[in-house]
Protein backbone atom coordinates (compact mmCIF):
# COMPACT_ATOMS: atom_id res chain seq x y z
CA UNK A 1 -7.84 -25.06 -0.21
CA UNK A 2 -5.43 -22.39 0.69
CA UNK A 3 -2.03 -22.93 0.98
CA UNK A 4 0.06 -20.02 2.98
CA UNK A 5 3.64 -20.53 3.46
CA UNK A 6 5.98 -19.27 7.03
CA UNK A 7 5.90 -15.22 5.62
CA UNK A 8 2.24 -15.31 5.53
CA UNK A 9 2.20 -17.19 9.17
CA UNK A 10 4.02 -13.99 10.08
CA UNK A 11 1.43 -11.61 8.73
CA UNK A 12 -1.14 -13.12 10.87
CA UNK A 13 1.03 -12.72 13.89
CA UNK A 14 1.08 -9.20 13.45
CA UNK A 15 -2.39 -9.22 12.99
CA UNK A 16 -3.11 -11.73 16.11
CA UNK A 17 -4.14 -8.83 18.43
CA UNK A 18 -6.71 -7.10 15.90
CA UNK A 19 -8.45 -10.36 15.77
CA UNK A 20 -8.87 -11.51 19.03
CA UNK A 21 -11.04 -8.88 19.60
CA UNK A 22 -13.77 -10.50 17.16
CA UNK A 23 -16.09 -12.63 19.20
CA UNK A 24 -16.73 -16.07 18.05
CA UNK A 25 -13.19 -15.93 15.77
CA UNK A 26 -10.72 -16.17 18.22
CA UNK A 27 -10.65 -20.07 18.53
CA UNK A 28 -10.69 -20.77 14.96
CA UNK A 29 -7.64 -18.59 14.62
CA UNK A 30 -5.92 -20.23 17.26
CA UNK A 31 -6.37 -23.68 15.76
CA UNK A 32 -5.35 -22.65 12.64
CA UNK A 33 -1.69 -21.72 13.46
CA UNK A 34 -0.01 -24.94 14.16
CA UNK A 35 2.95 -25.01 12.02
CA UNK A 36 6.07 -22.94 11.29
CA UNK A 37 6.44 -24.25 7.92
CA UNK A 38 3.27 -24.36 5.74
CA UNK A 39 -0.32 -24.54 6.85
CA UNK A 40 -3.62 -24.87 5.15
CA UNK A 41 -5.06 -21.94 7.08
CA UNK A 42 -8.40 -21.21 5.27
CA UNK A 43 -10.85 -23.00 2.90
CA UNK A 44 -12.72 -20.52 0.70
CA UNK A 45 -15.46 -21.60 2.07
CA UNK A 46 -14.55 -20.55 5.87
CA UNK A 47 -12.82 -17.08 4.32
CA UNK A 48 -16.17 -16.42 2.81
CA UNK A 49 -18.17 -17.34 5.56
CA UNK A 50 -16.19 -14.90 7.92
CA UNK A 51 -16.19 -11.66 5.65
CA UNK A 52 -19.96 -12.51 4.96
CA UNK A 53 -20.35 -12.26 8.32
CA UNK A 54 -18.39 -9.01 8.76
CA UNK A 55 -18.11 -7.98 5.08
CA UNK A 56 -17.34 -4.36 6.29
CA UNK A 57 -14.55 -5.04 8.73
CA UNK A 58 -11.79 -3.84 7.67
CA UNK A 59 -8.98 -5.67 9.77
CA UNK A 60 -9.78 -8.52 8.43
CA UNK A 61 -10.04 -7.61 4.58
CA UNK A 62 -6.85 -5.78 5.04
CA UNK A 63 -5.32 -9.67 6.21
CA UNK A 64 -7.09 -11.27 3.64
CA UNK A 65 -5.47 -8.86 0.91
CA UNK A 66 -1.83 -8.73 2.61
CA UNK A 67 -1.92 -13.32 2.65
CA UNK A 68 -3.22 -12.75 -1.11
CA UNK A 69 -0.31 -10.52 -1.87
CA UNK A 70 1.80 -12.21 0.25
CA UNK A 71 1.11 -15.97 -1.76
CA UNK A 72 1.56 -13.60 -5.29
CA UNK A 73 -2.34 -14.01 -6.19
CA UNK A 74 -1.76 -10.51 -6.88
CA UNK A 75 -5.25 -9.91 -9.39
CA UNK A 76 -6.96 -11.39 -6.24
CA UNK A 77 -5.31 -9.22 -4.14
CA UNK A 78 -6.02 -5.97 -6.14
CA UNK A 79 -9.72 -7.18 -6.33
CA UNK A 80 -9.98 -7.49 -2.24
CA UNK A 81 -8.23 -4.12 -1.64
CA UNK A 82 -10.25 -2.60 -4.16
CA UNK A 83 -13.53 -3.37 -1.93
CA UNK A 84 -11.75 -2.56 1.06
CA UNK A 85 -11.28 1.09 -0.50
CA UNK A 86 -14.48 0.84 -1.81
CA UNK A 87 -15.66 0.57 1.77
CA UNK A 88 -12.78 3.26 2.79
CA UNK A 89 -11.89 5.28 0.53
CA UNK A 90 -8.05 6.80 1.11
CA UNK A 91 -8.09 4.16 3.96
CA UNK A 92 -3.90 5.03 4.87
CA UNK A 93 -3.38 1.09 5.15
CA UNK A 94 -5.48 0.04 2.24
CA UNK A 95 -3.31 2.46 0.12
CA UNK A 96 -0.14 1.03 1.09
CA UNK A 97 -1.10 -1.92 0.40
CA UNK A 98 -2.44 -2.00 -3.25
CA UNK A 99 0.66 0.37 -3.79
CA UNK A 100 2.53 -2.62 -3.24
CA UNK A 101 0.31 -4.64 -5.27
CA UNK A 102 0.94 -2.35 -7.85
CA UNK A 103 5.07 -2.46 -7.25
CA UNK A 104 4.87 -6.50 -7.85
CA UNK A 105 2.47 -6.14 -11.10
CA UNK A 106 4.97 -4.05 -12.47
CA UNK A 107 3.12 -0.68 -12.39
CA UNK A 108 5.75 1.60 -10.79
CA UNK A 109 3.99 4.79 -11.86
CA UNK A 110 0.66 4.12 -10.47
CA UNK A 111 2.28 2.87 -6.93
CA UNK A 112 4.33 5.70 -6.76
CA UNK A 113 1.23 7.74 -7.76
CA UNK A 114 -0.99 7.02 -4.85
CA UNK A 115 2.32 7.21 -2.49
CA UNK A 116 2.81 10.81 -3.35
CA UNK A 117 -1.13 11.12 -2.68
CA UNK A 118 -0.68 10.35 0.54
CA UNK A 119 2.96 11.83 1.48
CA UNK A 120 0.61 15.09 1.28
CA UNK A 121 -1.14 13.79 4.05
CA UNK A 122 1.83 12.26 5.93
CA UNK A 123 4.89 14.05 4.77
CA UNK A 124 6.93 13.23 8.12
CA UNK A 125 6.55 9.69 8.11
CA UNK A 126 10.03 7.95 6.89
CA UNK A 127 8.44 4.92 6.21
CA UNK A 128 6.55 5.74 3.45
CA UNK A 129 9.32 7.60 2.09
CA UNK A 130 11.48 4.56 2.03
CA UNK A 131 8.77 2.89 0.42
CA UNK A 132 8.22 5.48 -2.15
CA UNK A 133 11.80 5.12 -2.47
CA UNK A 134 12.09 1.23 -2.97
CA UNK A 135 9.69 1.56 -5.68
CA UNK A 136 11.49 4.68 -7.28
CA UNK A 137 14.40 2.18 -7.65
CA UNK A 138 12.01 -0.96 -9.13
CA UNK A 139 10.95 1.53 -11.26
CA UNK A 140 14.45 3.31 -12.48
CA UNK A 141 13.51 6.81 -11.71
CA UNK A 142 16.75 6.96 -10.16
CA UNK A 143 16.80 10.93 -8.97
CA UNK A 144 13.46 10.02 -7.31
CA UNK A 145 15.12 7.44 -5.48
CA UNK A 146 17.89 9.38 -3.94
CA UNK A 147 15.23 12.45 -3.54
CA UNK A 148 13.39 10.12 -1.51
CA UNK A 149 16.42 8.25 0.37
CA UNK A 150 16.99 11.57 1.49
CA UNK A 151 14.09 12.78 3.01
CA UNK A 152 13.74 9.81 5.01
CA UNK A 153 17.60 10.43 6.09
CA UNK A 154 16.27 13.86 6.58
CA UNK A 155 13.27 12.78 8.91
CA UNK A 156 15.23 10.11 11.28
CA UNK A 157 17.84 13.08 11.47
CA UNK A 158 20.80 11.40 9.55
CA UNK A 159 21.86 14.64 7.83
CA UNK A 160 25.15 13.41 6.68
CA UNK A 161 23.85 10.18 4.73
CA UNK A 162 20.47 12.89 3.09
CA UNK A 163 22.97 15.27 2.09
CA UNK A 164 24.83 12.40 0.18
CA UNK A 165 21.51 11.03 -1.28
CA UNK A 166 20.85 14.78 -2.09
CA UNK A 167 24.20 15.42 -3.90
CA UNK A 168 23.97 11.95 -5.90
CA UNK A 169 20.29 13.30 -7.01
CA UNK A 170 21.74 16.59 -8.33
CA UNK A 171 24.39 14.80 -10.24
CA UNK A 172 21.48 12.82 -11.92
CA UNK A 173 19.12 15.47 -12.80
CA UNK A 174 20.43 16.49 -15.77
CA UNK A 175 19.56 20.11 -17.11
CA UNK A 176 16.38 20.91 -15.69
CA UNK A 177 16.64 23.98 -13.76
CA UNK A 178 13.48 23.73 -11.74
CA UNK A 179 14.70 20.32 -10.46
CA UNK A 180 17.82 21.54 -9.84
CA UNK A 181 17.35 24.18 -7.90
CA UNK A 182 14.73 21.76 -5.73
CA UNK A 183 17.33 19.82 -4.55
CA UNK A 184 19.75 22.89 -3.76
CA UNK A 185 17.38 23.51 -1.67
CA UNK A 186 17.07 20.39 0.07
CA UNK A 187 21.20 20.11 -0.28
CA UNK A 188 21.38 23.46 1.69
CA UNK A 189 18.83 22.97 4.36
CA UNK A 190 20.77 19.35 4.96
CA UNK A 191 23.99 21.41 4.95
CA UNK A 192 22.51 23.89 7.40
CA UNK A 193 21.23 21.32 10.05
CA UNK A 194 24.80 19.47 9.73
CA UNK A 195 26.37 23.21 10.62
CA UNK A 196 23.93 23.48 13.55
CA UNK A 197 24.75 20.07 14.89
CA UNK A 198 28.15 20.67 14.72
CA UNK A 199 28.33 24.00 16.83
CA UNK A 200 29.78 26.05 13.78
């Protein structure tokens, strides 16, 4: 029997949409969310007897994985998301995810590994920069935090609070001269679009 608790309920809402659109599901679902508290949502008999039905679909792999993660079954969790990429591989929500996986086993390097993988792809999105940051700061790589803080300031167009995030980074990165003069770099382009702003 599996026991999800009011965060998981949550996931599922978010999710609510995506599933209506599977024919024969939609009741079952609907049943199933009856409480605000706790719920026994799924036996693991009725989870397998969906995804053996649709073992491919994605949508509803990615749920099972984020209610795994969510209940901190977190080898199960890396186990379904590792089919899911099997299935997709570099899936951009599939990656997320077992980066977070990843962040709550402990292993900071490898979840900021396969964030950096995909900031190629999607540089401009300050979400994933905040995340990349959040698990900079689980990790203690503390200039990669503010690095990271910054470029998302930098992307919602908060110049004032990336320049600060910038300047604390600079003060932290000791005597490397290569990682200095990065975040000069960043520092002056902040200080340049502050300067635009600001009609001077």
């Amino acid at each position: 029997e599996f026991v999800l608790d009011y965060k998981c309920l949550q996931i599922l809402a978010m999710k609510k949409q995506k599933l209506k659109g599977l024919v024969g599901y939609q009741a079952r679902y609907q049943k199933l969310i009856i409480k605000t508290e706790s719920i026994n949502f799924l036996t693991s008999d009725g989870m397998k007897s969906i995804l053996n039905t649709l073992p491919k679909n994605l949508s509803l792999n990615i749920t099972k994985t984020e209610i795994l993660l969510s209940g901190q079954r977190l080898d199960a969790a890396m186990n379904n998301i590792e089919q899911v990429l099997n299935i997709s591989p570099g899936n951009y929500p599939a990656s997320i995810i077992k980066a977070k996986i990843l962040s709550s086993k402990k292993e900071f390097i490898k979840a900021e590994e396969i964030l950096r993988d995909l900031l190629i792809r999607k540089n401009r999105d300050p979400g994933l920069w905040m995340q990349l940051s959040e698990i900079q700061r689980a990790g203690k790589n503390i200039v990669g935090y503010h690095l990271s803080r910054g470029e998302y300031y930098t992307l919602i167009g908060d110049f004032d609070n990336a320049l600060n995030q910038f300047q604390f980074a600079l003060s932290l990165s000791g005597n490397s001269f290569q990682t200095s003069e990065t975040i000069m770099t960043k520092i002056n382009l902040a200080k340049d679009r502050l300067s635009k702003r600001r009609g001077f």
